[in-house]
C-alpha atoms as a PDB file:
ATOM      1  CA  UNK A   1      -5.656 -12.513  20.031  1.00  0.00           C
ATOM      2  CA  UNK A   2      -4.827  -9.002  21.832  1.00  0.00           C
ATOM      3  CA  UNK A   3      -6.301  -6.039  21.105  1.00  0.00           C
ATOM      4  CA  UNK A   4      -4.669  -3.344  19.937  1.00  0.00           C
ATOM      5  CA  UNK A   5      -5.095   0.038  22.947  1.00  0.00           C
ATOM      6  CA  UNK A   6      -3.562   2.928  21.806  1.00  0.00           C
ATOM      7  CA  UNK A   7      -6.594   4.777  20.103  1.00  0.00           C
ATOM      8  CA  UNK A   8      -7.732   8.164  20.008  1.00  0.00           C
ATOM      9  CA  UNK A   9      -9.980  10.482  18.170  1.00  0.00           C
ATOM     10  CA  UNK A  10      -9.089  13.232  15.978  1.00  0.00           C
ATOM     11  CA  UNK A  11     -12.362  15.630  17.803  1.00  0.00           C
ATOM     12  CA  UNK A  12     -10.283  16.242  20.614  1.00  0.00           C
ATOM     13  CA  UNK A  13      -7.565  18.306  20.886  1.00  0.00           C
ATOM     14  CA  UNK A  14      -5.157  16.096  22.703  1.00  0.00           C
ATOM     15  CA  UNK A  15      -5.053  13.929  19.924  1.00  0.00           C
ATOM     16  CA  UNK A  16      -2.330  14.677  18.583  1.00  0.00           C
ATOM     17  CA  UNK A  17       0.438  14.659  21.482  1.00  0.00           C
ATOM     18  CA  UNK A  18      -1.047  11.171  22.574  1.00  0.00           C
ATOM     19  CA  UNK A  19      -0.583   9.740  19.371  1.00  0.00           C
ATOM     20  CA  UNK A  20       2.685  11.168  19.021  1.00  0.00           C
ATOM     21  CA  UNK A  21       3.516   9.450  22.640  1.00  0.00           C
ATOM     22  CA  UNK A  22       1.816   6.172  21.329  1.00  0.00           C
ATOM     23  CA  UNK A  23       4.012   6.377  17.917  1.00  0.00           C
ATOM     24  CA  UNK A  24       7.848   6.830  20.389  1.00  0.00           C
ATOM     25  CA  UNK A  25       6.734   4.239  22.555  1.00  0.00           C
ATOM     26  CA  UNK A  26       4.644   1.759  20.885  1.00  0.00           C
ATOM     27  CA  UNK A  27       5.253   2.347  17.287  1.00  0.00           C
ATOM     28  CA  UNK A  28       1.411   2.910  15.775  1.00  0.00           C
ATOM     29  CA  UNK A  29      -2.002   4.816  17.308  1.00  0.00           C
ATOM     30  CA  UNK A  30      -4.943   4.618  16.186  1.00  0.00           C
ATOM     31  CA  UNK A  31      -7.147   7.727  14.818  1.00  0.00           C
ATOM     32  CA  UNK A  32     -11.033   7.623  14.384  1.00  0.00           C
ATOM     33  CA  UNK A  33     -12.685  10.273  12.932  1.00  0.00           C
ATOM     34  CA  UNK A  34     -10.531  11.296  10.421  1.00  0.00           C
ATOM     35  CA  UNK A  35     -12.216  10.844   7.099  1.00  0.00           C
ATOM     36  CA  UNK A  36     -15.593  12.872   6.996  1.00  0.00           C
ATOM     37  CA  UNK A  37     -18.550  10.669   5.220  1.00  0.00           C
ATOM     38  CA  UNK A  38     -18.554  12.314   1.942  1.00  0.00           C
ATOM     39  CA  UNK A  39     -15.066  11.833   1.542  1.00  0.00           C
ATOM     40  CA  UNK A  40     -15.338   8.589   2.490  1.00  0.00           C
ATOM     41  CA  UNK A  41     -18.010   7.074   0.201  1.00  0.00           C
ATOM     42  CA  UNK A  42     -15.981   9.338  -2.922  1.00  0.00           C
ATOM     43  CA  UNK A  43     -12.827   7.721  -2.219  1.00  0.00           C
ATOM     44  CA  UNK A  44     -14.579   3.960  -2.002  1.00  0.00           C
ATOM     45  CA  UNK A  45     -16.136   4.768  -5.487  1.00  0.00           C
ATOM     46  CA  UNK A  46     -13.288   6.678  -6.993  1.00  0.00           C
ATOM     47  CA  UNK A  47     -11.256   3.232  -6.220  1.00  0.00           C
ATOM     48  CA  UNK A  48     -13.161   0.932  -8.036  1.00  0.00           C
ATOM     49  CA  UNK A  49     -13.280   3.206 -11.276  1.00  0.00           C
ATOM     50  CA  UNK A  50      -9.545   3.068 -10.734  1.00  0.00           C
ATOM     51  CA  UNK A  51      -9.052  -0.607 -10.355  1.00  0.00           C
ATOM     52  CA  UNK A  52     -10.609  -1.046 -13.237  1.00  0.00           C
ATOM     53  CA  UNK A  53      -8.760   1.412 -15.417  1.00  0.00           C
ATOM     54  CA  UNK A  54      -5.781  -0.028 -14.065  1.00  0.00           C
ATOM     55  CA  UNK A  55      -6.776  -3.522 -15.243  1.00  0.00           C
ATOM     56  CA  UNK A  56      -7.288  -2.279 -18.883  1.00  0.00           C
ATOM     57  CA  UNK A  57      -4.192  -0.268 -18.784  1.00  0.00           C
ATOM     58  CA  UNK A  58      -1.957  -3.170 -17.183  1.00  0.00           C
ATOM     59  CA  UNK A  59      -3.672  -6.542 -18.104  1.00  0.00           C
ATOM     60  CA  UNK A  60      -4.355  -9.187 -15.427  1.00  0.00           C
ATOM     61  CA  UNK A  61      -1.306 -10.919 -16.486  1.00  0.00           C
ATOM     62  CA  UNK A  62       1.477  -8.485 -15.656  1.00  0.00           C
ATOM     63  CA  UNK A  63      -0.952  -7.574 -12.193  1.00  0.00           C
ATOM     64  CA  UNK A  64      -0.953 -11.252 -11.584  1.00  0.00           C
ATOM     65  CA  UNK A  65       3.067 -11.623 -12.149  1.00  0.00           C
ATOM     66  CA  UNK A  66       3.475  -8.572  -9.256  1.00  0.00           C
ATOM     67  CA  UNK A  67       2.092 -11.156  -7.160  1.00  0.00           C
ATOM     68  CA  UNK A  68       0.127  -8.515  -5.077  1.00  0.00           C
ATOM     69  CA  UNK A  69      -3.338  -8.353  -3.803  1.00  0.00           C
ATOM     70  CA  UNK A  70      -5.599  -5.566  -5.077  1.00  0.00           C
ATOM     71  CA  UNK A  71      -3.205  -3.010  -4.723  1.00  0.00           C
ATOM     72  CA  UNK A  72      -3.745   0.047  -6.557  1.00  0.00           C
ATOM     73  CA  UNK A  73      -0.677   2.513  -7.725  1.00  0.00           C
ATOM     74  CA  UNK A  74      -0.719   5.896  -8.882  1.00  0.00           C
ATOM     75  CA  UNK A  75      -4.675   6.653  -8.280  1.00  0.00           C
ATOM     76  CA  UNK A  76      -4.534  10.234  -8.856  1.00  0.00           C
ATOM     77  CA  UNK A  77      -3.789   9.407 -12.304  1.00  0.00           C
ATOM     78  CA  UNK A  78      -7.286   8.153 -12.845  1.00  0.00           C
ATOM     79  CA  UNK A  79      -9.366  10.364 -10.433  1.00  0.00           C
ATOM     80  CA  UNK A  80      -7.723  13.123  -9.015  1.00  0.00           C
ATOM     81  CA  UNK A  81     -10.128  13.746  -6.144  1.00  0.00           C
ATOM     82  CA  UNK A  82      -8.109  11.111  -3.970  1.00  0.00           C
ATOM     83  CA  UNK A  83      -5.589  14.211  -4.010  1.00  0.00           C
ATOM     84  CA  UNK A  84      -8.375  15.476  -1.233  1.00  0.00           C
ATOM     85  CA  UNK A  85      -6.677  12.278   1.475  1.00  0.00           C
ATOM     86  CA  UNK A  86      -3.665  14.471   1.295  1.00  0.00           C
ATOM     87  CA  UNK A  87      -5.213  17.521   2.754  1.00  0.00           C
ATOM     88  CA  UNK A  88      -6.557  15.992   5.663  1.00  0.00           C
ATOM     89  CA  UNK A  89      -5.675  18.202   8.971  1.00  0.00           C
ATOM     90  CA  UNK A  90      -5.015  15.347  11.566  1.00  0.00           C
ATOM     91  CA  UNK A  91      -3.126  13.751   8.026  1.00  0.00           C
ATOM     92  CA  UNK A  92      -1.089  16.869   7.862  1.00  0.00           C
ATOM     93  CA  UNK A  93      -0.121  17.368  11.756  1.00  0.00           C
ATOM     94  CA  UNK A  94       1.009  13.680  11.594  1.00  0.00           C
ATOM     95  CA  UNK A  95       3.633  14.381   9.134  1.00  0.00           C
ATOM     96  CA  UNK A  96       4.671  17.859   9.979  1.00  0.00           C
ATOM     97  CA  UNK A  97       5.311  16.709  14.067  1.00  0.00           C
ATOM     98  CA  UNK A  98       6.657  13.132  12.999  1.00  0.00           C
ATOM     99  CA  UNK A  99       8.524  13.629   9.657  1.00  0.00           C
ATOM    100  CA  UNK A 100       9.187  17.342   8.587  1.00  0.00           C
ATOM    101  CA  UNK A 101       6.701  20.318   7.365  1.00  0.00           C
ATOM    102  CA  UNK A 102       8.798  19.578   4.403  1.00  0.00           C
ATOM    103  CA  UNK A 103       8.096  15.846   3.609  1.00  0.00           C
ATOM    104  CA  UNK A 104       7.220  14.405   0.618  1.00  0.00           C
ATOM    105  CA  UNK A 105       4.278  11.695  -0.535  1.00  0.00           C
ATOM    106  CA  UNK A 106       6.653   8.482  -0.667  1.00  0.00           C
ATOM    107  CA  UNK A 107       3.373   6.278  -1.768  1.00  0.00           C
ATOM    108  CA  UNK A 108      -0.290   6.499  -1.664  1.00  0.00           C
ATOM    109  CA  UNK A 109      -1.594   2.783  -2.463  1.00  0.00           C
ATOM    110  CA  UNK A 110      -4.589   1.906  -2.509  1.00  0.00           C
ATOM    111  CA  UNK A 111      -5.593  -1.269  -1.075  1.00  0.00           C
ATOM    112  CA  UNK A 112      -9.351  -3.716  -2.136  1.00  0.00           C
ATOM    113  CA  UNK A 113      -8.331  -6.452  -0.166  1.00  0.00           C
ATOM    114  CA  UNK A 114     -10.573  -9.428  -1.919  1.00  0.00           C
ATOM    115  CA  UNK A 115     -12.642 -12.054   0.066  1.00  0.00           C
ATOM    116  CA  UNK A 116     -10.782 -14.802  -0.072  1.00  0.00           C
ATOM    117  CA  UNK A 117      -9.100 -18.590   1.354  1.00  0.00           C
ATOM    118  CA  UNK A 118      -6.010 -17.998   3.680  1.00  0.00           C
ATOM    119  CA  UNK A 119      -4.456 -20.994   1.827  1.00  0.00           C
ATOM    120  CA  UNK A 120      -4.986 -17.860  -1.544  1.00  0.00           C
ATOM    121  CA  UNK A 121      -4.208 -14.829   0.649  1.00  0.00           C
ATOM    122  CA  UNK A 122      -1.025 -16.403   2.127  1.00  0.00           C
ATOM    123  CA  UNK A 123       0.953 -16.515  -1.549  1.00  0.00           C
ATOM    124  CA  UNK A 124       1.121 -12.886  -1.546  1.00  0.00           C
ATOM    125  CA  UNK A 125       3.326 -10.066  -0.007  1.00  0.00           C
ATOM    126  CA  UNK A 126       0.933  -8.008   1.841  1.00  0.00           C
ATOM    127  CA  UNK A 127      -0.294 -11.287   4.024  1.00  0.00           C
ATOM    128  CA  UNK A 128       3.393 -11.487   5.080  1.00  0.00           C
ATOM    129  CA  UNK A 129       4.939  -9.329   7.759  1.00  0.00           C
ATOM    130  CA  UNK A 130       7.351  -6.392   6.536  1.00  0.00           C
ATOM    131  CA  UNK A 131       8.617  -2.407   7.021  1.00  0.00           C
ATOM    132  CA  UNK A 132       7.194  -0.239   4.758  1.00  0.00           C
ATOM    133  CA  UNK A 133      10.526   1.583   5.458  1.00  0.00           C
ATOM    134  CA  UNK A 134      13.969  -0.794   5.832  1.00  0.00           C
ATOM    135  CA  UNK A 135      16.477   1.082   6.865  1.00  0.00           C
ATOM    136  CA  UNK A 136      17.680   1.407  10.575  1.00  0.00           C
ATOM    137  CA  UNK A 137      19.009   5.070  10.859  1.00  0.00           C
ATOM    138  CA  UNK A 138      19.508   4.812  14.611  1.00  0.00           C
ATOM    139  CA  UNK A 139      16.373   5.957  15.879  1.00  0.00           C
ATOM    140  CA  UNK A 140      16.022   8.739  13.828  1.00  0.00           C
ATOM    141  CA  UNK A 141      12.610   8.571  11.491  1.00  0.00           C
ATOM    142  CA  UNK A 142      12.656   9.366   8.298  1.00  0.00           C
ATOM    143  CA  UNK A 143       9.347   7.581   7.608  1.00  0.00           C
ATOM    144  CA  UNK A 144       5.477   7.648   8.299  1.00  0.00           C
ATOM    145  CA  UNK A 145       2.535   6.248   7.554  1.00  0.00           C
ATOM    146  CA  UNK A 146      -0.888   6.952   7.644  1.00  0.00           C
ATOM    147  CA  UNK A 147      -3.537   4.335   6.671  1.00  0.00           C
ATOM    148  CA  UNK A 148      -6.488   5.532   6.209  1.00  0.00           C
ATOM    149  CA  UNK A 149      -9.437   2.681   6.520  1.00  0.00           C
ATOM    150  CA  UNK A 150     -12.048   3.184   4.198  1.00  0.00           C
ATOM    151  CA  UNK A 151     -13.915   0.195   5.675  1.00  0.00           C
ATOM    152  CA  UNK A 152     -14.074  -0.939   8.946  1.00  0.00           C
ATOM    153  CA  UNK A 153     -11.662  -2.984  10.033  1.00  0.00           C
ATOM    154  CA  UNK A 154     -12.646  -5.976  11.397  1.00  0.00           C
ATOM    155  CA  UNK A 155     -11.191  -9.581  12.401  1.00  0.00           C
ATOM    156  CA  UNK A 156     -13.530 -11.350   9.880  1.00  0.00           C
ATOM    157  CA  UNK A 157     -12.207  -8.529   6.800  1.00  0.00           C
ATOM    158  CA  UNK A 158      -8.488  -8.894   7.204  1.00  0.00           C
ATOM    159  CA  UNK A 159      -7.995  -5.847   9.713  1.00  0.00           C
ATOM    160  CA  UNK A 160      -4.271  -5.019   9.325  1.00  0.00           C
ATOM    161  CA  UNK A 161      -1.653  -6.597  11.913  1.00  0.00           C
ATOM    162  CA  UNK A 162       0.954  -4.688  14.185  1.00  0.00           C
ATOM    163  CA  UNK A 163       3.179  -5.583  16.093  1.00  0.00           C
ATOM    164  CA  UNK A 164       4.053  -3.496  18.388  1.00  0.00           C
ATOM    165  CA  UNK A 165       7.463  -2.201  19.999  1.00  0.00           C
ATOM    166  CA  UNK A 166       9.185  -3.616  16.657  1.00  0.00           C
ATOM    167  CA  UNK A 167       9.673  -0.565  15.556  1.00  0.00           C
ATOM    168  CA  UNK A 168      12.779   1.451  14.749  1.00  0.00           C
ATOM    169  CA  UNK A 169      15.183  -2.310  15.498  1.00  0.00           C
ATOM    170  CA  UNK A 170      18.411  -3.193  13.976  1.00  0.00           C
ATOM    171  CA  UNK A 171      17.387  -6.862  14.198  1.00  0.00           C
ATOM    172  CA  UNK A 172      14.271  -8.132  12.855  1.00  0.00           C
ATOM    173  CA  UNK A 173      11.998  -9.410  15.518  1.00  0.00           C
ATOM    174  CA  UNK A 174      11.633 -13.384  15.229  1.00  0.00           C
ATOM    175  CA  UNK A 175       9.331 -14.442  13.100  1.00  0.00           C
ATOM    176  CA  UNK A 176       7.379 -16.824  15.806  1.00  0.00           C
ATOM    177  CA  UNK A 177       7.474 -13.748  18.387  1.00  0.00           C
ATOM    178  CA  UNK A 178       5.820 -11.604  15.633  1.00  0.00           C
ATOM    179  CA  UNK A 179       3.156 -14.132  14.758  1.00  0.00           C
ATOM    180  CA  UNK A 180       2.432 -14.340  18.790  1.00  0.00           C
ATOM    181  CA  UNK A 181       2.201 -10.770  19.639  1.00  0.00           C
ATOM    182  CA  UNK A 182       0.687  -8.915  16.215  1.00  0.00           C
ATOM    183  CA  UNK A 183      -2.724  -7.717  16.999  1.00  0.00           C
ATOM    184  CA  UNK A 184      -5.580  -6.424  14.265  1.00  0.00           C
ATOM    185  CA  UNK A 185      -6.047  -2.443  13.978  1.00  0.00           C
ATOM    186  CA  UNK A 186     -10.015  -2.770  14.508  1.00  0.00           C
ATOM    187  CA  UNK A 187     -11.292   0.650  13.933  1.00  0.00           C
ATOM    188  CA  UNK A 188     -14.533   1.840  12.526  1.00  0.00           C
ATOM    189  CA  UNK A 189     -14.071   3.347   8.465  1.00  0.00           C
ATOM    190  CA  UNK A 190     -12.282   6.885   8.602  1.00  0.00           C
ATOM    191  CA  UNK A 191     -10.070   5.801  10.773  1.00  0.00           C
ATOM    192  CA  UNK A 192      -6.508   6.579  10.672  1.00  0.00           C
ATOM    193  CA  UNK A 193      -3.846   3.716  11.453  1.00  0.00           C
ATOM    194  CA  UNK A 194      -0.491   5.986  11.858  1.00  0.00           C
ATOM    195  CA  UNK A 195       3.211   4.002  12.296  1.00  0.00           C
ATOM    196  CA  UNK A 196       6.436   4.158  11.895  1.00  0.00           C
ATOM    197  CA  UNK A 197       7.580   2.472   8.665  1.00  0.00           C
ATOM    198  CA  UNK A 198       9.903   0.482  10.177  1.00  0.00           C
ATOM    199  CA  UNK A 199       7.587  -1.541  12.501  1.00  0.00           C
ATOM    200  CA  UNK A 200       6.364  -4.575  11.474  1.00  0.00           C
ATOM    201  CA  UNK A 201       2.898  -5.662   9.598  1.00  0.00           C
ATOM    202  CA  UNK A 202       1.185  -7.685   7.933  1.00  0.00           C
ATOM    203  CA  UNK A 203      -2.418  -7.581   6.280  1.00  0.00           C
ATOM    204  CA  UNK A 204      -5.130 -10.025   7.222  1.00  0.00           C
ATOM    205  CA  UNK A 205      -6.755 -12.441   5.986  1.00  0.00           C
ATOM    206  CA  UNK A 206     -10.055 -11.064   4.053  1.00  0.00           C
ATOM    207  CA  UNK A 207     -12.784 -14.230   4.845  1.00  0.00           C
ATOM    208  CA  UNK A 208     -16.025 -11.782   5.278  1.00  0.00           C
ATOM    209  CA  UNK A 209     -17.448 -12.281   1.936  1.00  0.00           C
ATOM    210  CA  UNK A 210     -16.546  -8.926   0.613  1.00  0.00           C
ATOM    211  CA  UNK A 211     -13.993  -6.407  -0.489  1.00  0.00           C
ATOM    212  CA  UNK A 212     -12.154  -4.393   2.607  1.00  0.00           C
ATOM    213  CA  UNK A 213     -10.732  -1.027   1.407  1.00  0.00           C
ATOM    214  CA  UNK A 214      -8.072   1.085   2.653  1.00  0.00           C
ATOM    215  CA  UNK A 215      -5.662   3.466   1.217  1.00  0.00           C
ATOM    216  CA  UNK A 216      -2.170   3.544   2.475  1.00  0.00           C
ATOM    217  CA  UNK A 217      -0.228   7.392   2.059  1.00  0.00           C
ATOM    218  CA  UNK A 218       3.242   6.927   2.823  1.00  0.00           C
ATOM    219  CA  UNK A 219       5.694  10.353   3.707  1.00  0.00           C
ATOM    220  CA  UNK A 220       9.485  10.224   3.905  1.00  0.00           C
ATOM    221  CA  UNK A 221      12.367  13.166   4.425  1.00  0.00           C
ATOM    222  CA  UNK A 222      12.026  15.062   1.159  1.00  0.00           C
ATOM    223  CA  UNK A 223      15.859  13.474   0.596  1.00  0.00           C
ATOM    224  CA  UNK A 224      14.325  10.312   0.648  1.00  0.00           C
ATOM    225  CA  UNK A 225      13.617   9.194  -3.156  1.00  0.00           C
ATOM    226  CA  UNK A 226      10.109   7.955  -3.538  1.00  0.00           C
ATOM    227  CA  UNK A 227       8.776   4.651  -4.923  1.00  0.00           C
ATOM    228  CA  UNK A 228       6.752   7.562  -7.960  1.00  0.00           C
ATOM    229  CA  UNK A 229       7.691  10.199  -9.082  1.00  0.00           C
ATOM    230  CA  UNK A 230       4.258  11.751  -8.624  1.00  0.00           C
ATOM    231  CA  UNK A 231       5.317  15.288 -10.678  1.00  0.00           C
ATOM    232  CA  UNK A 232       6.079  12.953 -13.874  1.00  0.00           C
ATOM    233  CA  UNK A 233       3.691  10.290 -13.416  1.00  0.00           C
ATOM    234  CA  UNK A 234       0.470  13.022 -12.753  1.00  0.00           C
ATOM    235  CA  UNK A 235       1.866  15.748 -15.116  1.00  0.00           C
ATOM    236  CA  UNK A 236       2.503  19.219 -14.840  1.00  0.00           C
ATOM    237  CA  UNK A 237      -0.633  20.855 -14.843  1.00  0.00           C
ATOM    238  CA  UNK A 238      -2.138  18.336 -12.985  1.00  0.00           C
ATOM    239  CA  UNK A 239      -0.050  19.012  -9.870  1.00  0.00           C
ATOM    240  CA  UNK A 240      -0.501  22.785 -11.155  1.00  0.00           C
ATOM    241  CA  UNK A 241      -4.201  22.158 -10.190  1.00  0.00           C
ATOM    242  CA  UNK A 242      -3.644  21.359  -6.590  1.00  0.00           C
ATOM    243  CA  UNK A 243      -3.466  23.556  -3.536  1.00  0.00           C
ATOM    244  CA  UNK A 244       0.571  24.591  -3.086  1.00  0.00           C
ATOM    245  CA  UNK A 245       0.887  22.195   0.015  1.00  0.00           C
ATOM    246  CA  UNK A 246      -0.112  18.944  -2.325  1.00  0.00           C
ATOM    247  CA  UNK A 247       2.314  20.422  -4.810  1.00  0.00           C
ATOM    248  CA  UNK A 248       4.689  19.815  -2.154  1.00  0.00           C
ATOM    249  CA  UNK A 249       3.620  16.914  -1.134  1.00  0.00           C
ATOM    250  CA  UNK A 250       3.532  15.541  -4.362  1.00  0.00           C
ATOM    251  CA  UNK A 251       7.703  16.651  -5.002  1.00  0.00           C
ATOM    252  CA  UNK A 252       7.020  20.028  -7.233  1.00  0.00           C
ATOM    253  CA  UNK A 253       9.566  21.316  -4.997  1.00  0.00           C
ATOM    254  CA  UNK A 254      12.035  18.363  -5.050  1.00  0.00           C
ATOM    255  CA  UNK A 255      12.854  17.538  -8.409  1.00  0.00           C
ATOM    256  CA  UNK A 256      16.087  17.006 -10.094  1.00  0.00           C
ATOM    257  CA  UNK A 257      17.543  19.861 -13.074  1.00  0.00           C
ATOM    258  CA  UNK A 258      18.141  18.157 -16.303  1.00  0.00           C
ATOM    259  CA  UNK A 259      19.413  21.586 -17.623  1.00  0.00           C
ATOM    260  CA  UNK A 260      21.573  24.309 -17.424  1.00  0.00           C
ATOM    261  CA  UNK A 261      18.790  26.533 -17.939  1.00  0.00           C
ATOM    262  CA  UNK A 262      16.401  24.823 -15.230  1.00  0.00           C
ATOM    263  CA  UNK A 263      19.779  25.061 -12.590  1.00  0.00           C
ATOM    264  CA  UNK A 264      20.455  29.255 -13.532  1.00  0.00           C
ATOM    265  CA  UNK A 265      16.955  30.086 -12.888  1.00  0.00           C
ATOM    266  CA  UNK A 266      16.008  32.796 -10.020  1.00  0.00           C
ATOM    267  CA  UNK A 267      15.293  31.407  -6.061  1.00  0.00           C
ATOM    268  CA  UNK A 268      11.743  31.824  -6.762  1.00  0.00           C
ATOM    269  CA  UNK A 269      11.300  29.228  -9.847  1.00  0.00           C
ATOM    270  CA  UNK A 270      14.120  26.757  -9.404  1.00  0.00           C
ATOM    271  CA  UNK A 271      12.805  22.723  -9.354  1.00  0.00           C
ATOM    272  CA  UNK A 272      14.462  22.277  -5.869  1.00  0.00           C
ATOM    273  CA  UNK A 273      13.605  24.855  -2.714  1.00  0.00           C
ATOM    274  CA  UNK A 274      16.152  25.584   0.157  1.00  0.00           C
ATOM    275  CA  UNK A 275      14.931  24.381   3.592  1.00  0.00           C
ATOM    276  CA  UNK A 276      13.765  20.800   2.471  1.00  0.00           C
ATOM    277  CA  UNK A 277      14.358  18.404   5.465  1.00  0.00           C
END
């Protein structure tokens, strides 16, 4: 299997144009030393508390009929310090330079992929190859992403598969030619996968033994509506709490009127800001 070479780290300062080269041509880069230690071991306990409040919120049966793989949705809900992935500097230069200093949090899933058979891990949609992002807008991107590995990736723990140059295509790539040329993002934990939403993916197949964690943020053109409505589903004063660039991250500065007297209000306090891109 190849090996996946466009890799940098986030210590030195050319970074960021060769990922941004890497993302045009190829489609993905990969970041290391993104997500400090602390951070790191927070998030990995934060996601288990979450998992299982999700569980006794949700039931096993309606997770089960999702037919997903330990995703988890909405985790600020239940812990807001994951907030603190979405105020990560080489996070934040991604989506300004790529997407728009304006963007908006589309998703931030995160992901305990389980130890498991490949027979077990092939009946569900992550193990599959997709776009996070479907739509062909002819070249121009309207999508990021930027996966943050909590473990390290590895071949044995399901380390995610690219494929690269299948980005940004009218035409799905065949499905054989995907299967032949995907390669696993092996990076050590703190890591940052970044791609394009439209190229294709797939996760692997977890046979190590134990859980592999990740948490997948993705941003979109603040026109773009998102898969939560992050504003609703967190609360008012809960996005209230968080530094004004999360706010707008999180949509405070997107959201629809539903009154006369939200649409009449001043520049200052209306729901939806001019300059959104």
């Amino acid at each position: 299997m190849d090996t996946l070479t466009s890799r940098f780290s986030a210590r030195r300062p050319e970074w960021i144009g060769e990922t941004l080269r890497s993302l045009r041509h190829d489609g993905y880069a990969i970041v290391e030393d993104v997500v400090p230690a602390p951070l790191l071991a927070r998030t990995r306990d934060a996601m288990y508390t979450v998992q299982e409040r999700i569980l006794a919120d949700i039931g096993q049966q309606r997770l089960d009929r999702a037919g997903e793989l330990g995703v988890l949705r909405i985790m600020p809900r239940y812990d807001e310090c994951l907030l603190a992935l979405l105020e990560l500097e080489p996070v934040l230069a991604i989506v300004d330079r790529v997407v728009s200093p304006t963007a908006i949090l589309h998703l931030q899933n995160g992901l305990i992929l389980p130890s498991t058979t490949e027979l077990h891990a092939r009946k569900h949609f992550q193990t599959s190859f997709h776009q996070d992002f479907r739509r062909h807008l002819n070249g121009y991107v309207a999508s990021v992403n930027t996966f943050l590995a909590i473990d390290d990736f590895t071949i044995d723990n399901g380390a995610t598969l690219l494929v690269p140059g299948s980005h940004q295509r009218a035409q799905p790539p065949d499905r054989e030619a995907m299967e032949a040329t995907a390669a696993p993002a092996l990076c050590p934990a703190g890591s940052m996968i970044v791609f394009d939403s439209t190229l294709w993916h797939a996760a692997g197949i977890n046979v190590s033994g134990a859980d592999r964690l990740a948490v997948n943020q993705q941003f979109t053109r603040s026109f773009v509506k998102p898969q939560i409505d992050y504003v609703r589903a967190l609360g008012d004063e809960a996005v209230l709490r968080q530094r004004p660039r999360t706010q707008q991250l999180l949509g405070w500065y997107t959201r629809v009127v539903t009154s006369l007297d939200e649409y009449y209000r001043p520049a200052g306090e209306r729901l939806y800001r001019g300059g959104q891109g």
